[in-house]
Protein backbone atom coordinates (compact mmCIF):
# COMPACT_ATOMS: atom_id res chain seq x y z
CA UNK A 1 17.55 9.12 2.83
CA UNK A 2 15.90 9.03 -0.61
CA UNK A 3 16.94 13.00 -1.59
CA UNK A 4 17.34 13.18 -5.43
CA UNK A 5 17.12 9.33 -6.05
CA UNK A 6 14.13 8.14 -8.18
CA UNK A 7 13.01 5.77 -6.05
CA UNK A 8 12.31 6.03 -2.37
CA UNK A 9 13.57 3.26 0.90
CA UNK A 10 11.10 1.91 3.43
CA UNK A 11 11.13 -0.86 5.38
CA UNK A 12 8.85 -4.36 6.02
CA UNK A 13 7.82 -5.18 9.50
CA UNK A 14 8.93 -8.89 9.18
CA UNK A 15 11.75 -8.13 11.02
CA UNK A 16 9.68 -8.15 14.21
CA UNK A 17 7.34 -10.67 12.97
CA UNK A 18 10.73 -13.51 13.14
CA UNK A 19 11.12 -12.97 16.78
CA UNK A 20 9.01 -15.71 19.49
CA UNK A 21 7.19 -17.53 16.47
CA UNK A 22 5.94 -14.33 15.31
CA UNK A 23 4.08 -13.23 18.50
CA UNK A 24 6.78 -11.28 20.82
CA UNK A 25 5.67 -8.43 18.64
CA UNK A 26 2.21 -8.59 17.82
CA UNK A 27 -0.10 -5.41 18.37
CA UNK A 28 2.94 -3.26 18.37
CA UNK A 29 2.62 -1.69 14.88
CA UNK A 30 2.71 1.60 16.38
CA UNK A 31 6.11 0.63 17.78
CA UNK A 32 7.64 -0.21 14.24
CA UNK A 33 6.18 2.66 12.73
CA UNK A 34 8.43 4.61 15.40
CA UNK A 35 11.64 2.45 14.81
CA UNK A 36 10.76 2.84 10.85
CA UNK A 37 10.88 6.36 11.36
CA UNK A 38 13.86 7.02 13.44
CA UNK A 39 15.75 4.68 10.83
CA UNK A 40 15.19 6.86 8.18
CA UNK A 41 13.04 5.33 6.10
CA UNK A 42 10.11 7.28 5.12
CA UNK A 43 7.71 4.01 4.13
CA UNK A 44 6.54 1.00 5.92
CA UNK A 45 4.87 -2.44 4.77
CA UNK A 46 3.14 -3.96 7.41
CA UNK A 47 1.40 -7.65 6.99
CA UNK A 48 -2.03 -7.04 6.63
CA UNK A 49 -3.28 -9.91 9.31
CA UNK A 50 -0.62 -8.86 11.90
CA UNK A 51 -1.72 -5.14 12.02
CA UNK A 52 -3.61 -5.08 15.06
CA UNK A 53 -5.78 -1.97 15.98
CA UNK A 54 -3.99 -0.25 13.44
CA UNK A 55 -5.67 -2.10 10.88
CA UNK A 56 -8.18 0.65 11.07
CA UNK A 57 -7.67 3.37 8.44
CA UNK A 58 -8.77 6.03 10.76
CA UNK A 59 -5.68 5.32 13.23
CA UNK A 60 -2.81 4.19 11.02
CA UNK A 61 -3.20 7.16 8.83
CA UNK A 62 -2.49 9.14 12.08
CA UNK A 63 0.43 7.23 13.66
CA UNK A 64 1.68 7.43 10.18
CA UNK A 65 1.03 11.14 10.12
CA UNK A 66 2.68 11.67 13.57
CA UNK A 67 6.09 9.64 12.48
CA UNK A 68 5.88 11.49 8.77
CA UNK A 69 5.63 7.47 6.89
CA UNK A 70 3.77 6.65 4.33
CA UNK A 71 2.07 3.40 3.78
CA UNK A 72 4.30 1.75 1.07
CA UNK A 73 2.73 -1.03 0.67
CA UNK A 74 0.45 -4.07 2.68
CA UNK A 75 1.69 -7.63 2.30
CA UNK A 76 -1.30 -10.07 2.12
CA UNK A 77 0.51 -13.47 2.87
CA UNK A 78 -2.14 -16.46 2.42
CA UNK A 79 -1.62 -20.22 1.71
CA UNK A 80 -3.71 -20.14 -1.56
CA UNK A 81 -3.39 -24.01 -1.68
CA UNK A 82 -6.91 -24.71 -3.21
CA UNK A 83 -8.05 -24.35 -6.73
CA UNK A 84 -9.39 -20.73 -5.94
CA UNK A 85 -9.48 -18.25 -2.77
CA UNK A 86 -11.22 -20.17 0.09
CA UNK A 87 -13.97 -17.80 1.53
CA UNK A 88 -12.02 -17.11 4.30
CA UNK A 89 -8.47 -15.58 1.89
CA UNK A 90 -11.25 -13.37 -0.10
CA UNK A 91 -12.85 -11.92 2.66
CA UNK A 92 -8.97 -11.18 4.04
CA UNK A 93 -8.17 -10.10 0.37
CA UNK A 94 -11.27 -8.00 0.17
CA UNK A 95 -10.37 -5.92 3.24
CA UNK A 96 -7.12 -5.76 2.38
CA UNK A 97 -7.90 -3.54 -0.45
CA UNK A 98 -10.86 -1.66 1.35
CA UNK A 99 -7.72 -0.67 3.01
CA UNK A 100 -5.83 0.35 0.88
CA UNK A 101 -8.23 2.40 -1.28
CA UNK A 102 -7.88 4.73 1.49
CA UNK A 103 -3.92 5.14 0.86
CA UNK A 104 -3.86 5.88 -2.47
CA UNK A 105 -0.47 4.66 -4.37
CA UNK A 106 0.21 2.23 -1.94
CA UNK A 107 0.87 -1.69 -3.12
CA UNK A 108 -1.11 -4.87 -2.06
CA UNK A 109 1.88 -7.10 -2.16
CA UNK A 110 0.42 -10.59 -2.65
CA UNK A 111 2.67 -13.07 -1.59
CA UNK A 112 1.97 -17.16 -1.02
CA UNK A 113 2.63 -18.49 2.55
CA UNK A 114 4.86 -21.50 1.81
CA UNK A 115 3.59 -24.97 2.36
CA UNK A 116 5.58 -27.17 0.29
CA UNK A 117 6.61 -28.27 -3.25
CA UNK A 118 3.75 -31.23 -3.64
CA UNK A 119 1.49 -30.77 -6.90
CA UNK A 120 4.19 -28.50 -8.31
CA UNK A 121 2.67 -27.83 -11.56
CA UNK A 122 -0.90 -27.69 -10.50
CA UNK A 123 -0.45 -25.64 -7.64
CA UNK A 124 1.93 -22.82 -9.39
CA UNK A 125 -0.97 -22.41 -12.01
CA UNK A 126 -3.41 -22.32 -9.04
CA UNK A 127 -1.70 -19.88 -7.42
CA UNK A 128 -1.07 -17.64 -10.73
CA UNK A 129 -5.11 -18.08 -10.87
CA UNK A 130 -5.74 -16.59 -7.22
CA UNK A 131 -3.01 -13.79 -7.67
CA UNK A 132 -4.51 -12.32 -11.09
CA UNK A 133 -7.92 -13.07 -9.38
CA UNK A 134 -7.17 -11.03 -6.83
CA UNK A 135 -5.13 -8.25 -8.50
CA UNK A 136 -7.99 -8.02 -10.64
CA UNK A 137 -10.26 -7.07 -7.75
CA UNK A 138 -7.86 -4.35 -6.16
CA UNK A 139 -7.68 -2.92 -9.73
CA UNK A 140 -11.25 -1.91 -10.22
CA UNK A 141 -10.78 -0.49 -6.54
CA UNK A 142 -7.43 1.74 -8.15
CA UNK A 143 -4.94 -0.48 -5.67
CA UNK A 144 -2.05 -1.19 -7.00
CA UNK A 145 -0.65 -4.66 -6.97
CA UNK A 146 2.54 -6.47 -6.78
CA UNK A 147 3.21 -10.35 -6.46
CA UNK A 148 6.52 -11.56 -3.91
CA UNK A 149 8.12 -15.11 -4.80
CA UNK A 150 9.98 -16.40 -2.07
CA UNK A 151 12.42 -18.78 -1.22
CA UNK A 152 12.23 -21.45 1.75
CA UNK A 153 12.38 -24.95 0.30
CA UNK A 154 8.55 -25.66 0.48
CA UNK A 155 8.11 -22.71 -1.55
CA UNK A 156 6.80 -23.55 -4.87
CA UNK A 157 8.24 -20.29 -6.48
CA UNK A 158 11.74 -20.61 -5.54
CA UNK A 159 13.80 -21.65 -8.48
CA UNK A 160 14.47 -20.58 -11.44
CA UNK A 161 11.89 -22.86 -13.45
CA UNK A 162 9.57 -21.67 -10.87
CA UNK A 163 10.08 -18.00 -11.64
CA UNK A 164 9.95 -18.32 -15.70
CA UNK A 165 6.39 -20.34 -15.14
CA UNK A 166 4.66 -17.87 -12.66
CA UNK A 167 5.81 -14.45 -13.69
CA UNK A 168 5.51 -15.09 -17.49
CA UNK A 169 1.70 -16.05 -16.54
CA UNK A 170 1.01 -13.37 -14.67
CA UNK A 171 -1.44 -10.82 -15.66
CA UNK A 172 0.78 -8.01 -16.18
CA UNK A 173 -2.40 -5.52 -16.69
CA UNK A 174 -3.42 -5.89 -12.92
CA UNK A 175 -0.31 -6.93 -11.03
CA UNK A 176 3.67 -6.52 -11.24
CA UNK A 177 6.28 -8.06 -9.77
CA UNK A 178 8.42 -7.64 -6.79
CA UNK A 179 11.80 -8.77 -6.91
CA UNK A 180 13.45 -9.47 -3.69
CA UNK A 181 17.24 -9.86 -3.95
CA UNK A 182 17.31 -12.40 -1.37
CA UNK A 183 15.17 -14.77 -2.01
CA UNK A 184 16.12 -14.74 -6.04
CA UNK A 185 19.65 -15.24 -4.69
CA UNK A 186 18.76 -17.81 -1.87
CA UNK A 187 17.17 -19.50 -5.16
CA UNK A 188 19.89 -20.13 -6.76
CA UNK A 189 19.85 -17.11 -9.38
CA UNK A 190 21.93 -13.96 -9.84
CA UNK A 191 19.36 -11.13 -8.84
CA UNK A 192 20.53 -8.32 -10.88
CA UNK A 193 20.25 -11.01 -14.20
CA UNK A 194 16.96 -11.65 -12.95
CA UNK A 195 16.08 -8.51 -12.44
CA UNK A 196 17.27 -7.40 -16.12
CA UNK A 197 15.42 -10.58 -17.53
CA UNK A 198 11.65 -9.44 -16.06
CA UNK A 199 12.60 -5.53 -15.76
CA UNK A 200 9.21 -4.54 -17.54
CA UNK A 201 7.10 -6.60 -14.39
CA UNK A 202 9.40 -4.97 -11.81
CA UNK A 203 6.36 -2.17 -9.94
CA UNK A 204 8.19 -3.07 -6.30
CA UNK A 205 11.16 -4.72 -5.09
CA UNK A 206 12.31 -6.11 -1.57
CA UNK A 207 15.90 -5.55 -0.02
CA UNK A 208 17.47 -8.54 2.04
CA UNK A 209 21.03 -9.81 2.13
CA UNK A 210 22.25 -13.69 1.99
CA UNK A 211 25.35 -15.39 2.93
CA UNK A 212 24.18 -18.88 2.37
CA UNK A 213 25.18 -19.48 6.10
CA UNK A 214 22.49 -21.22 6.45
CA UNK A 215 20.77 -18.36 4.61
CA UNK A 216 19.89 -14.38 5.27
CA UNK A 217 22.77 -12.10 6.24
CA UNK A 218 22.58 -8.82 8.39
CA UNK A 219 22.00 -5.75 5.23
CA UNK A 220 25.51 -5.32 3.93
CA UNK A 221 27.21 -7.98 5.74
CA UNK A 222 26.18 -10.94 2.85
CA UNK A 223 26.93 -11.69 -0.78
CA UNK A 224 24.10 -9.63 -2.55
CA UNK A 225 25.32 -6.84 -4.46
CA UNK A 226 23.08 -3.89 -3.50
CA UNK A 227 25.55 -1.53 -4.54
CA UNK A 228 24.87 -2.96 -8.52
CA UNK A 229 21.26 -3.56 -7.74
CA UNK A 230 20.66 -0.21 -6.23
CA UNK A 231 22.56 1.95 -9.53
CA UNK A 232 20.68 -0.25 -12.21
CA UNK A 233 17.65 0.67 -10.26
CA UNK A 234 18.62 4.09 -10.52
CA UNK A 235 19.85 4.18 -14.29
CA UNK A 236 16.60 2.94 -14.87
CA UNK A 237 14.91 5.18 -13.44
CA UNK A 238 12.90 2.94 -11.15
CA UNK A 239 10.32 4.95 -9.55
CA UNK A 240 8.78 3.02 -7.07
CA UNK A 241 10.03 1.46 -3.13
CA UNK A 242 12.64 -0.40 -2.06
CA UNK A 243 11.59 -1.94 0.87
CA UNK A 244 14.01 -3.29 3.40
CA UNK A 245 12.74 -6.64 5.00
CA UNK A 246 16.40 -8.09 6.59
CA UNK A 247 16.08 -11.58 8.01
CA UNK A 248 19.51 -11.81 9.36
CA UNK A 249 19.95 -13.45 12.22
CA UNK A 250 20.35 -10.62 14.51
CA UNK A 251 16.60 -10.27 13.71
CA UNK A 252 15.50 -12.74 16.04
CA UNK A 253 16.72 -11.14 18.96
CA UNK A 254 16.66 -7.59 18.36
CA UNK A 255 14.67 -6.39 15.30
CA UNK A 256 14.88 -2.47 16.44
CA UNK A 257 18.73 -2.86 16.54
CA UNK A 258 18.54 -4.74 12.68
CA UNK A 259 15.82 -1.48 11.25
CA UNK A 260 17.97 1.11 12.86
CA UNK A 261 21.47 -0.80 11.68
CA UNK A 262 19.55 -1.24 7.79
CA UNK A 263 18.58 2.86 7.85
CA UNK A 264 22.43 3.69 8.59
CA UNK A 265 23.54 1.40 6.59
CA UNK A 266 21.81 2.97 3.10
CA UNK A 267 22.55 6.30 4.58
CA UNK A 268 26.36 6.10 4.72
CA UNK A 269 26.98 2.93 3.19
CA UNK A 270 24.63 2.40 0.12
CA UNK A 271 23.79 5.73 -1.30
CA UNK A 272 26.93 7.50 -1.00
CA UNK A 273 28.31 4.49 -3.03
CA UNK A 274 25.74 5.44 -6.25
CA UNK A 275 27.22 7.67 -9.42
């Protein structure tokens, strides 16, 4: 899929995670990493509190092994609301990265579970607080780390006010920044602008589509422009993931159909578009 491109695709297990309030799926990791594979992709990024027994390092590096994946990335999704990590988010945070140390190269992908826009100011430098905190302490392990804005409306880094506050306080010697098309879009910003704006933060970056209808579109059936996206990513020379993480409605129902329609899409769609 990724032959002679800089950059390689994978895909995020959210996909499942949408369908029966996120617990249709659960404990079937080993399933995705199948799906993942047969797709095309050749990376996943699972959520680290929905991994089930393969949440040992011992076992995931073997399904991984058996379906020829690599661990792209782990997304550590927490509600950070306090003034600091509750004792409960650093122990999760903490294993998180024992994790990871085991996969060298791959991301922890911090990103805040949304809980609404109260406290705005306080709470986005709270939250900058926890995330350099925290990509501080998967540093000195060698982890890699990336930080995820998102963008349902109790999200407090959504717009573009938002966006200029938290990523220009970020620590950019421990963590980076992961663009996701989508939500910047669903946001009310251009992504590839944004993208240009805060291109020396960009480590990771998340593929979704949007029609505004209410939001998310099936890959390649929206308004996003991957094709521009994708060959700015590539005259740059971007060198990291693109991970896939479509929360079009068609998810909801049948996530396998939505990875497997995503991996044909890039095939014969995306790539063959580049120059």
């Amino acid at each position: 899929m990724s032959e002679k491109l800089p950059f390689r695709f994978g895909s995020e297990v959210y996909t499942w995670f949408m369908s029966g309030n996120g617990t249709t799926h659960q404990g079937r990791l080993g399933h995705m990493i199948e799906i993942i594979a047969q797709a095309g992709f050749t990376g996943i990024q699972p959520i680290f509190t929905w991994m089930g027994e393969l949440v040992d390092p011992d076992r995931l590096e073997a399904k991984l092994k058996e379906q020829g994946i690599e661990l792209a990335a782990v997304a550590l999704a927490l509600e950070w609301n306090g003034t600091e990590e509750t004792h409960s988010e650093r122990l999760i945070a903490n294993n998180a990265i024992s994790l990871l140390e085991r996969f060298p190269g791959a991301v922890l992908n911090t990103v805040q579970i949304p809980t609404g826009r109260h406290d705005l100011e306080a709470r986005r430098r709270s939250l900058v607080n926890i995330v350099n905190t925290v990509s501080a302490r998967a540093k000195e392990k060698g982890v890699p780390c990336s930080f995820h804005p998102n963008s349902p409306h109790t999200s407090i880094i959504r717009t573009e006010e938002d966006y200029k506050v938290v990523l220009e306080s970020l620590d950019t010697t421990v963590t980076g920044w992961t663009p996701d098309v989508g939500h910047i879009i669903n946001g009310g910003m251009d992504p590839l602008e944004k993208m240009k704006e805060y291109a020396s933060l960009i480590n990771h970056v998340h593929y979704k589509d949007w029609d505004g209808n209410p939001e998310f579109a099936l890959m390649g059936k929206g308004k996003v422009d991957l094709l521009s996206i994708t060959q700015w990513l590539k005259d740059t020379n971007y060198g990291g993931w693109i991970i896939c993480e479509d929360e079009g409605v068609e998810a909801l129902e049948d996530p396998d159909f939505v990875t497997l329609h995503d991996g044909r899409w890039i095939t014969n769609e995306l790539i063959p578009g580049l120059k």
